[in-house]
C-alpha atoms as a PDB file:
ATOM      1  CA  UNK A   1    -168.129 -75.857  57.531  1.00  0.00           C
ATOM      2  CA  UNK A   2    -168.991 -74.910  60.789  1.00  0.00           C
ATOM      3  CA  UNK A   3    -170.720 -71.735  62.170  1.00  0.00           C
ATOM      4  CA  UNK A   4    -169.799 -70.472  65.948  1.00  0.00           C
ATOM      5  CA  UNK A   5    -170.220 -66.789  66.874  1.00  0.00           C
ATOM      6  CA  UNK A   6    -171.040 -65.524  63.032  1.00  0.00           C
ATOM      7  CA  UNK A   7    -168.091 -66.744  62.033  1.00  0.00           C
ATOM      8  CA  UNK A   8    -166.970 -69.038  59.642  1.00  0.00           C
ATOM      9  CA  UNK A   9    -164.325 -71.446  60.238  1.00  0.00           C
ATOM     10  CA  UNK A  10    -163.287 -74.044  57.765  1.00  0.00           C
ATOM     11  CA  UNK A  11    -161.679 -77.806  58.597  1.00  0.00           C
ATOM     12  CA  UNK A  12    -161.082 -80.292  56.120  1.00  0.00           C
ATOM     13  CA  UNK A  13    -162.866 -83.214  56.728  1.00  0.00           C
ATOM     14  CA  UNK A  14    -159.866 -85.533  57.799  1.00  0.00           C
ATOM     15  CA  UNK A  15    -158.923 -82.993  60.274  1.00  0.00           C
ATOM     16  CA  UNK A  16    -162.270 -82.262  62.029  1.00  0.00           C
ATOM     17  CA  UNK A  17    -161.347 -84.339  64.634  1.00  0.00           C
ATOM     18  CA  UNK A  18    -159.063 -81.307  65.806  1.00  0.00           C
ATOM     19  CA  UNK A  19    -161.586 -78.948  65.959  1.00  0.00           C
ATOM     20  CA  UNK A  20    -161.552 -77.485  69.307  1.00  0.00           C
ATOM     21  CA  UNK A  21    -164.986 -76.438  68.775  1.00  0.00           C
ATOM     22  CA  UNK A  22    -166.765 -79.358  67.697  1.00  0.00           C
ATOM     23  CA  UNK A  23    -170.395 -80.089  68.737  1.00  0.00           C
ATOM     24  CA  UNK A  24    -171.813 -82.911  66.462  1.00  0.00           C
ATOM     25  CA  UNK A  25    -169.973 -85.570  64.641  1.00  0.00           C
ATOM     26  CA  UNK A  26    -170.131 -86.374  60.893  1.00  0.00           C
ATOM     27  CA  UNK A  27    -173.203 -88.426  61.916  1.00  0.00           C
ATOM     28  CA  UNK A  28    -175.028 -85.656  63.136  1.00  0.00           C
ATOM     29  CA  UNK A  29    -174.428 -86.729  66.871  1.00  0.00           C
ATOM     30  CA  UNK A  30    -174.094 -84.385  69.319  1.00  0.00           C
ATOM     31  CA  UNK A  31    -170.834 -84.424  71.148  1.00  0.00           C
ATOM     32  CA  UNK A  32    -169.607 -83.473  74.918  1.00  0.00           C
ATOM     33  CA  UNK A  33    -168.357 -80.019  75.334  1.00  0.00           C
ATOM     34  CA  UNK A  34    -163.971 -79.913  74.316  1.00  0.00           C
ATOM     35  CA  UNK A  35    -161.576 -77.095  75.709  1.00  0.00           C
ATOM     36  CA  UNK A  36    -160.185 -75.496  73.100  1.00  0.00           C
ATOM     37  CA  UNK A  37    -156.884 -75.627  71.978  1.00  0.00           C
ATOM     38  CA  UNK A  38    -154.307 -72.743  72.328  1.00  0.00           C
ATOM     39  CA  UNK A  39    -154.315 -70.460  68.872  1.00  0.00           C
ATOM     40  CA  UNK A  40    -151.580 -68.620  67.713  1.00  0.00           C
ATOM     41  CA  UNK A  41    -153.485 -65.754  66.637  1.00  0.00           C
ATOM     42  CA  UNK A  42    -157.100 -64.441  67.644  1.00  0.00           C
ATOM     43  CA  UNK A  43    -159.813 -66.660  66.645  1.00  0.00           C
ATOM     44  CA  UNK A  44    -161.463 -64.180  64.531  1.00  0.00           C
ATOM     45  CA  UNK A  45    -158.374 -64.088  61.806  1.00  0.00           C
ATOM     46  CA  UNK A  46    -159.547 -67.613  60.959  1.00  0.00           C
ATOM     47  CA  UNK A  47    -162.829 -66.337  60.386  1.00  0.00           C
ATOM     48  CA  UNK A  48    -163.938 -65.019  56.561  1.00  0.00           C
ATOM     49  CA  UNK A  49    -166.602 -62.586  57.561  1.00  0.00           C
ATOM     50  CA  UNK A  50    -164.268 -60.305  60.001  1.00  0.00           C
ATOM     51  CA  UNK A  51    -163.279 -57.333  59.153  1.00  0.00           C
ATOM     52  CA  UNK A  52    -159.815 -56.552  58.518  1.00  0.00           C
ATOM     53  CA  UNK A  53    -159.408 -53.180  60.397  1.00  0.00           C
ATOM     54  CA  UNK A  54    -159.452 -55.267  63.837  1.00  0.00           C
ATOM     55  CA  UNK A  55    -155.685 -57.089  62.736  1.00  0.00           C
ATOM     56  CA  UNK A  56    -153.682 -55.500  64.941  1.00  0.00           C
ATOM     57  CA  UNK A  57    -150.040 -56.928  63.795  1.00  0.00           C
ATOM     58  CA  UNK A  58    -147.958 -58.181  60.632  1.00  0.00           C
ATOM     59  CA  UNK A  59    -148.412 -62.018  61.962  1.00  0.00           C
ATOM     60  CA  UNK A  60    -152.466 -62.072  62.469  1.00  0.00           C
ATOM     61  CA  UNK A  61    -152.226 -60.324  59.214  1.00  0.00           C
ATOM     62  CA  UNK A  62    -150.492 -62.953  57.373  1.00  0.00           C
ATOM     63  CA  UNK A  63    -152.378 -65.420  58.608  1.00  0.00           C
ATOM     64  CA  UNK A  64    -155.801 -63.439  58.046  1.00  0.00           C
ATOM     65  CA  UNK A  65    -154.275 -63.297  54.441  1.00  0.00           C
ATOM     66  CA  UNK A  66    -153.493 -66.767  54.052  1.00  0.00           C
ATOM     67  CA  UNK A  67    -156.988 -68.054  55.574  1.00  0.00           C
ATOM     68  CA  UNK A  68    -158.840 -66.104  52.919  1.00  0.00           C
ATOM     69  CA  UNK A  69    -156.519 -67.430  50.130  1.00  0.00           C
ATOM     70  CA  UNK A  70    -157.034 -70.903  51.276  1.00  0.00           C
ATOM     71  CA  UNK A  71    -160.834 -70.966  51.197  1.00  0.00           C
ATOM     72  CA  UNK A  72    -161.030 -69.571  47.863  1.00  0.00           C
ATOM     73  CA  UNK A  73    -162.410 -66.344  48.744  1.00  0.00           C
ATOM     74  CA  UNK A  74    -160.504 -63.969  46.242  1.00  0.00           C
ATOM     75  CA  UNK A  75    -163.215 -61.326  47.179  1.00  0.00           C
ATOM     76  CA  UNK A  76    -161.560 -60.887  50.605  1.00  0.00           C
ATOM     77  CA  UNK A  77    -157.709 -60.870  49.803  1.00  0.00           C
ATOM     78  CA  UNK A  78    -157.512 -57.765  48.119  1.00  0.00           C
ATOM     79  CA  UNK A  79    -158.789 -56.284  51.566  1.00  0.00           C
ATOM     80  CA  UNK A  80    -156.518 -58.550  53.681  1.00  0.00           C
ATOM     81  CA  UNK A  81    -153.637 -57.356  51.668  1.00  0.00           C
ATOM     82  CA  UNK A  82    -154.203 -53.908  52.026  1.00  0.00           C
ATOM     83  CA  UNK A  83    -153.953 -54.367  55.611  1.00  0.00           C
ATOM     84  CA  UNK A  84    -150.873 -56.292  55.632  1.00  0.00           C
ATOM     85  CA  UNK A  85    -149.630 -53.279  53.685  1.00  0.00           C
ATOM     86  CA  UNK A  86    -150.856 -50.700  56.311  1.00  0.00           C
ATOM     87  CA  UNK A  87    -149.319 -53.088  59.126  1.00  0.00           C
ATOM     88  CA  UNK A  88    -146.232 -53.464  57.579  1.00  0.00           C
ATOM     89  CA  UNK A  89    -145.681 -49.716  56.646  1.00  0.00           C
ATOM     90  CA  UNK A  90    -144.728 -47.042  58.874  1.00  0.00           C
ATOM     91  CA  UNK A  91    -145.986 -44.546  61.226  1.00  0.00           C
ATOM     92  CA  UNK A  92    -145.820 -40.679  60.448  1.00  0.00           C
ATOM     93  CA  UNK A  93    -147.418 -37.725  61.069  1.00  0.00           C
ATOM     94  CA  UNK A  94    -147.030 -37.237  57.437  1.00  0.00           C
ATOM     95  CA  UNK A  95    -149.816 -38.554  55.008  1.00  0.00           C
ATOM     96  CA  UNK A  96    -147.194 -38.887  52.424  1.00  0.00           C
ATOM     97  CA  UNK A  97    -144.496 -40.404  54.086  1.00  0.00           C
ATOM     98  CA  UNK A  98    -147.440 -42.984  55.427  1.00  0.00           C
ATOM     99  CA  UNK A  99    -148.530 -43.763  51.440  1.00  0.00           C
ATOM    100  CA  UNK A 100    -145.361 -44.333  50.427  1.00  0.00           C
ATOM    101  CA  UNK A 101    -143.913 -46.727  52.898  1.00  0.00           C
ATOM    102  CA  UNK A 102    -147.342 -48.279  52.361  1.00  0.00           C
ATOM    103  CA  UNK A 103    -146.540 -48.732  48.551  1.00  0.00           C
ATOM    104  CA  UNK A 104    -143.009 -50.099  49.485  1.00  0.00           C
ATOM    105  CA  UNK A 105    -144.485 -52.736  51.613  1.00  0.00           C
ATOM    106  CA  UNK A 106    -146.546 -53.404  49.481  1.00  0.00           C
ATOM    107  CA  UNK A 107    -144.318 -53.963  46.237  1.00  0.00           C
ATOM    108  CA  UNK A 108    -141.822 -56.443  48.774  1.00  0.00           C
ATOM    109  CA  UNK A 109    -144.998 -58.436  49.846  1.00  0.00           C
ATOM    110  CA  UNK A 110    -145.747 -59.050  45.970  1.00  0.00           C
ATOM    111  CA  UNK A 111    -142.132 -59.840  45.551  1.00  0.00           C
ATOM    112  CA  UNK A 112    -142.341 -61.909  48.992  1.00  0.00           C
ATOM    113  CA  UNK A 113    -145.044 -64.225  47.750  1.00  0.00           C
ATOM    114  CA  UNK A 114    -144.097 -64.572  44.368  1.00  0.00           C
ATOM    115  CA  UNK A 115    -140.464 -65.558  45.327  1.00  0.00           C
ATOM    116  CA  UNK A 116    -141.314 -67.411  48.446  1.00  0.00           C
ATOM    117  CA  UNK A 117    -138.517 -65.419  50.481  1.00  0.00           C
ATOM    118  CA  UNK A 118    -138.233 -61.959  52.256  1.00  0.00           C
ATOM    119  CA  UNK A 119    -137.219 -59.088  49.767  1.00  0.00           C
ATOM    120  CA  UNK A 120    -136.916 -55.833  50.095  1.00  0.00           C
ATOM    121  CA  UNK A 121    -136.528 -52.611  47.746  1.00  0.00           C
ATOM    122  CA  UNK A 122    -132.991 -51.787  48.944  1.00  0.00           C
ATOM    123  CA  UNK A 123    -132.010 -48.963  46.334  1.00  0.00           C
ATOM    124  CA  UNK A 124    -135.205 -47.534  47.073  1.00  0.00           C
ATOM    125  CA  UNK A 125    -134.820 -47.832  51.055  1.00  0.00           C
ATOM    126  CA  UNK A 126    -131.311 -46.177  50.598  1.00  0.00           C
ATOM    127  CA  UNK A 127    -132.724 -43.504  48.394  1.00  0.00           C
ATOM    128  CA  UNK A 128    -135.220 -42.685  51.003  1.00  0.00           C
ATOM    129  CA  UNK A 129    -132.480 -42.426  54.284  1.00  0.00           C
ATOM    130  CA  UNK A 130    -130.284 -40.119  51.746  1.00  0.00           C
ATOM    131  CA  UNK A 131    -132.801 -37.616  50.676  1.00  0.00           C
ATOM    132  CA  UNK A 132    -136.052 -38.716  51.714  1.00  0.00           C
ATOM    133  CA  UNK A 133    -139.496 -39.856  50.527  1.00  0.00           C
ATOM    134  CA  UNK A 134    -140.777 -36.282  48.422  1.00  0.00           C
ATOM    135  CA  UNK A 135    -137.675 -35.817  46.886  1.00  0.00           C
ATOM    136  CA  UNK A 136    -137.533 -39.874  45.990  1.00  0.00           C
ATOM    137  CA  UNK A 137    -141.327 -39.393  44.764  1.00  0.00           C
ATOM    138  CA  UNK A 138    -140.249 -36.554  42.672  1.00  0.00           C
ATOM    139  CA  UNK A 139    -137.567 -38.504  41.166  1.00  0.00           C
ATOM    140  CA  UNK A 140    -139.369 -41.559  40.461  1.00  0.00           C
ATOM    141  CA  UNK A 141    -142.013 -39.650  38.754  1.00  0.00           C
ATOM    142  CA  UNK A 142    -139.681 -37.706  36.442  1.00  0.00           C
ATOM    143  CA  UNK A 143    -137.244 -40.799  35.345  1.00  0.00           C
ATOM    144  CA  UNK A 144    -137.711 -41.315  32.117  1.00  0.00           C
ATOM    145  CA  UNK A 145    -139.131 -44.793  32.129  1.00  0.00           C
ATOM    146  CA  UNK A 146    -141.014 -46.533  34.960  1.00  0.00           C
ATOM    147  CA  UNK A 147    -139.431 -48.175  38.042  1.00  0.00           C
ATOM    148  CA  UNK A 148    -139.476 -51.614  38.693  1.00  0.00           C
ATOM    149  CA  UNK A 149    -141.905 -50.682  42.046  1.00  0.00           C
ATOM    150  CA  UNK A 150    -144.021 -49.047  39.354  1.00  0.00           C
ATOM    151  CA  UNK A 151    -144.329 -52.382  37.065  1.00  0.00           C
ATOM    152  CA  UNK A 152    -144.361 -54.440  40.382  1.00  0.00           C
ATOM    153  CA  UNK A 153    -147.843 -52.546  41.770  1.00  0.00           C
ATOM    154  CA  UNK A 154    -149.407 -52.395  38.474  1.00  0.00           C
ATOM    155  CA  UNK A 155    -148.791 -55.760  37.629  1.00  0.00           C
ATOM    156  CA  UNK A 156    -150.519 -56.437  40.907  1.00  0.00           C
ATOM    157  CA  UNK A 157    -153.711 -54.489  40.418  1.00  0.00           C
ATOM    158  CA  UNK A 158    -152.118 -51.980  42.967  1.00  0.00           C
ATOM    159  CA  UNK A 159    -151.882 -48.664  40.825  1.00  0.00           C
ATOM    160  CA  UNK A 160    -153.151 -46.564  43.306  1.00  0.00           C
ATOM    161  CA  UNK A 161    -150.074 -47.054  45.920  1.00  0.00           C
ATOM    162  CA  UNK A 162    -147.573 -46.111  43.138  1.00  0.00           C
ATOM    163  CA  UNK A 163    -145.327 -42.964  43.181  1.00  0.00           C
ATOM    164  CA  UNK A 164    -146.681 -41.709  40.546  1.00  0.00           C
ATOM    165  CA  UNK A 165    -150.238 -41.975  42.101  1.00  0.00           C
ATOM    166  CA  UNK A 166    -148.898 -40.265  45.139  1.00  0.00           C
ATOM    167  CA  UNK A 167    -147.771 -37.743  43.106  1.00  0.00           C
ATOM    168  CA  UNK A 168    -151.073 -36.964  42.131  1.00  0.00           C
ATOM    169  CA  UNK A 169    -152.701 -37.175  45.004  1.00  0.00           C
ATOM    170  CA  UNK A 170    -150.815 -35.414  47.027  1.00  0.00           C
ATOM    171  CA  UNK A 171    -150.538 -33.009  43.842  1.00  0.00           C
ATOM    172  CA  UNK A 172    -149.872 -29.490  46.407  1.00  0.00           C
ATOM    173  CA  UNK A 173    -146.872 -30.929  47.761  1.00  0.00           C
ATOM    174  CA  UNK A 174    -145.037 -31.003  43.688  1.00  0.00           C
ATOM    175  CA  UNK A 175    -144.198 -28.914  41.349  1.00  0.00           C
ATOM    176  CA  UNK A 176    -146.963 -28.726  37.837  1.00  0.00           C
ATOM    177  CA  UNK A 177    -144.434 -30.515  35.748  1.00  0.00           C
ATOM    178  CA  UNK A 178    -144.380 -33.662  38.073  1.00  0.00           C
ATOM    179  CA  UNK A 179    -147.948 -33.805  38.863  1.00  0.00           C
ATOM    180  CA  UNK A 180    -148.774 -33.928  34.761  1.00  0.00           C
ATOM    181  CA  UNK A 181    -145.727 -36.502  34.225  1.00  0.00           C
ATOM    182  CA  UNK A 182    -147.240 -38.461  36.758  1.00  0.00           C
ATOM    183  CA  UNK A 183    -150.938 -38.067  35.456  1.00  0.00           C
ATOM    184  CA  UNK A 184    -149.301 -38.776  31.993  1.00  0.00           C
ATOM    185  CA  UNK A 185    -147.464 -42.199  33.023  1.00  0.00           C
ATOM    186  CA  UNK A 186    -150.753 -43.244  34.866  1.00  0.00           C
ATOM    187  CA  UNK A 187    -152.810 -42.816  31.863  1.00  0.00           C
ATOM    188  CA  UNK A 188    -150.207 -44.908  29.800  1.00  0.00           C
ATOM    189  CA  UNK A 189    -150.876 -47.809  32.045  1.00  0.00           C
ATOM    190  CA  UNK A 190    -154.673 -47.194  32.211  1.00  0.00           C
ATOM    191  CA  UNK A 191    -154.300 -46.608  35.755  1.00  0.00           C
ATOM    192  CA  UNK A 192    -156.950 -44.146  36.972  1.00  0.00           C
ATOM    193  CA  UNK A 193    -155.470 -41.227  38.289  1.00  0.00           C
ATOM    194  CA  UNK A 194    -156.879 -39.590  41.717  1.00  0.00           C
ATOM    195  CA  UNK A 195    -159.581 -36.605  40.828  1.00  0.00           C
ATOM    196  CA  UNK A 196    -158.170 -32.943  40.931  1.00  0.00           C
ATOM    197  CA  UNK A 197    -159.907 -31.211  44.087  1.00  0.00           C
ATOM    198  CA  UNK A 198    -162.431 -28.419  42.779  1.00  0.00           C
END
């Protein structure tokens, strides 16, 4: 291990010798000053004590994701992959629309790693451009059995970024009936559901 700026960055031992910031050897001698090498991201995604709020795109996400994974620190990834979710989302003006393509990133990044290939939620994508993301919420919520993006974020530890979650939180924007069905399904899965505003 080796400590520069606060950060930690980890190098096998056989590939030290690559370490563009390398001061002492593995004999404890000090060694000459070495330009570093070009990086492909920022030097702080490589680092385990950054925080995850400064990735600024998909890529340094990914690789922020997979650093964290690699050294074993399954504290950090949960973090890391909430901000590959948020990157990989889209922008809106409405909180809604925002938590929801959030949860459908999220469910094809779960699919994407345990696959090993890009896949995406197409009937859901198509359900959104025909009648859009409340009235697709709304539907999800009342079908009579779960959707597959339901068991996908569940099975994930990612309950809270489901539809039926949304519903709940975002309880004023839904009729009574869908805001208990959703409250209902959550509490079949032991998922906690989002507290009622007093």
């Amino acid at each position: 291990m080796l400590i520069k700026g606060g950060c930690e960055r980890l190098f096998e031992k056989k590939k030290w010798g690559k370490c563009p910031y390398r001061t002492f050897n593995h004999s404890g001698v000090r060694m000459g000053p070495r330009r570093a090498a070009p990086m492909a991201f920022p030097h702080w995604t490589t680092c385990m004590s950054c925080d995850p709020s400064r990735i600024a795109t998909v890529e340094e996400a990914r690789n922020y994701l997979a650093n964290v994974r690699r050294a074993g620190r399954e504290d950090l990834v949960p973090a890391a992959f909430r901000r590959l979710c948020e990157l990989t989302g889209q922008d809106d003006t409405d909180p809604l629309v925002v938590d929801f393509w959030r949860a459908i990133a999220a469910a094809e990044e779960v699919l994407r790693q345990q696959r090993g290939k890009t896949v995406r939620l197409a009937r859901t994508r198509q359900k959104i451009a025909r009648v859009g993301v409340h009235k697709t919420v709304e539907d999800l919520v009342l079908a009579p059995k779960p959707s597959d993006g339901f068991a996908i974020l569940a099975g994930a530890g990612l309950g809270d970024l489901t539809a039926e979650y949304l519903a709940a939180k975002h309880a004023e924007r839904f009729p009574p009936e869908v805001v208990a069905a959703a409250r209902t399904r959550l509490a079949a899965a032991s998922i906690a559901a989002p507290e009622v505003p007093s």
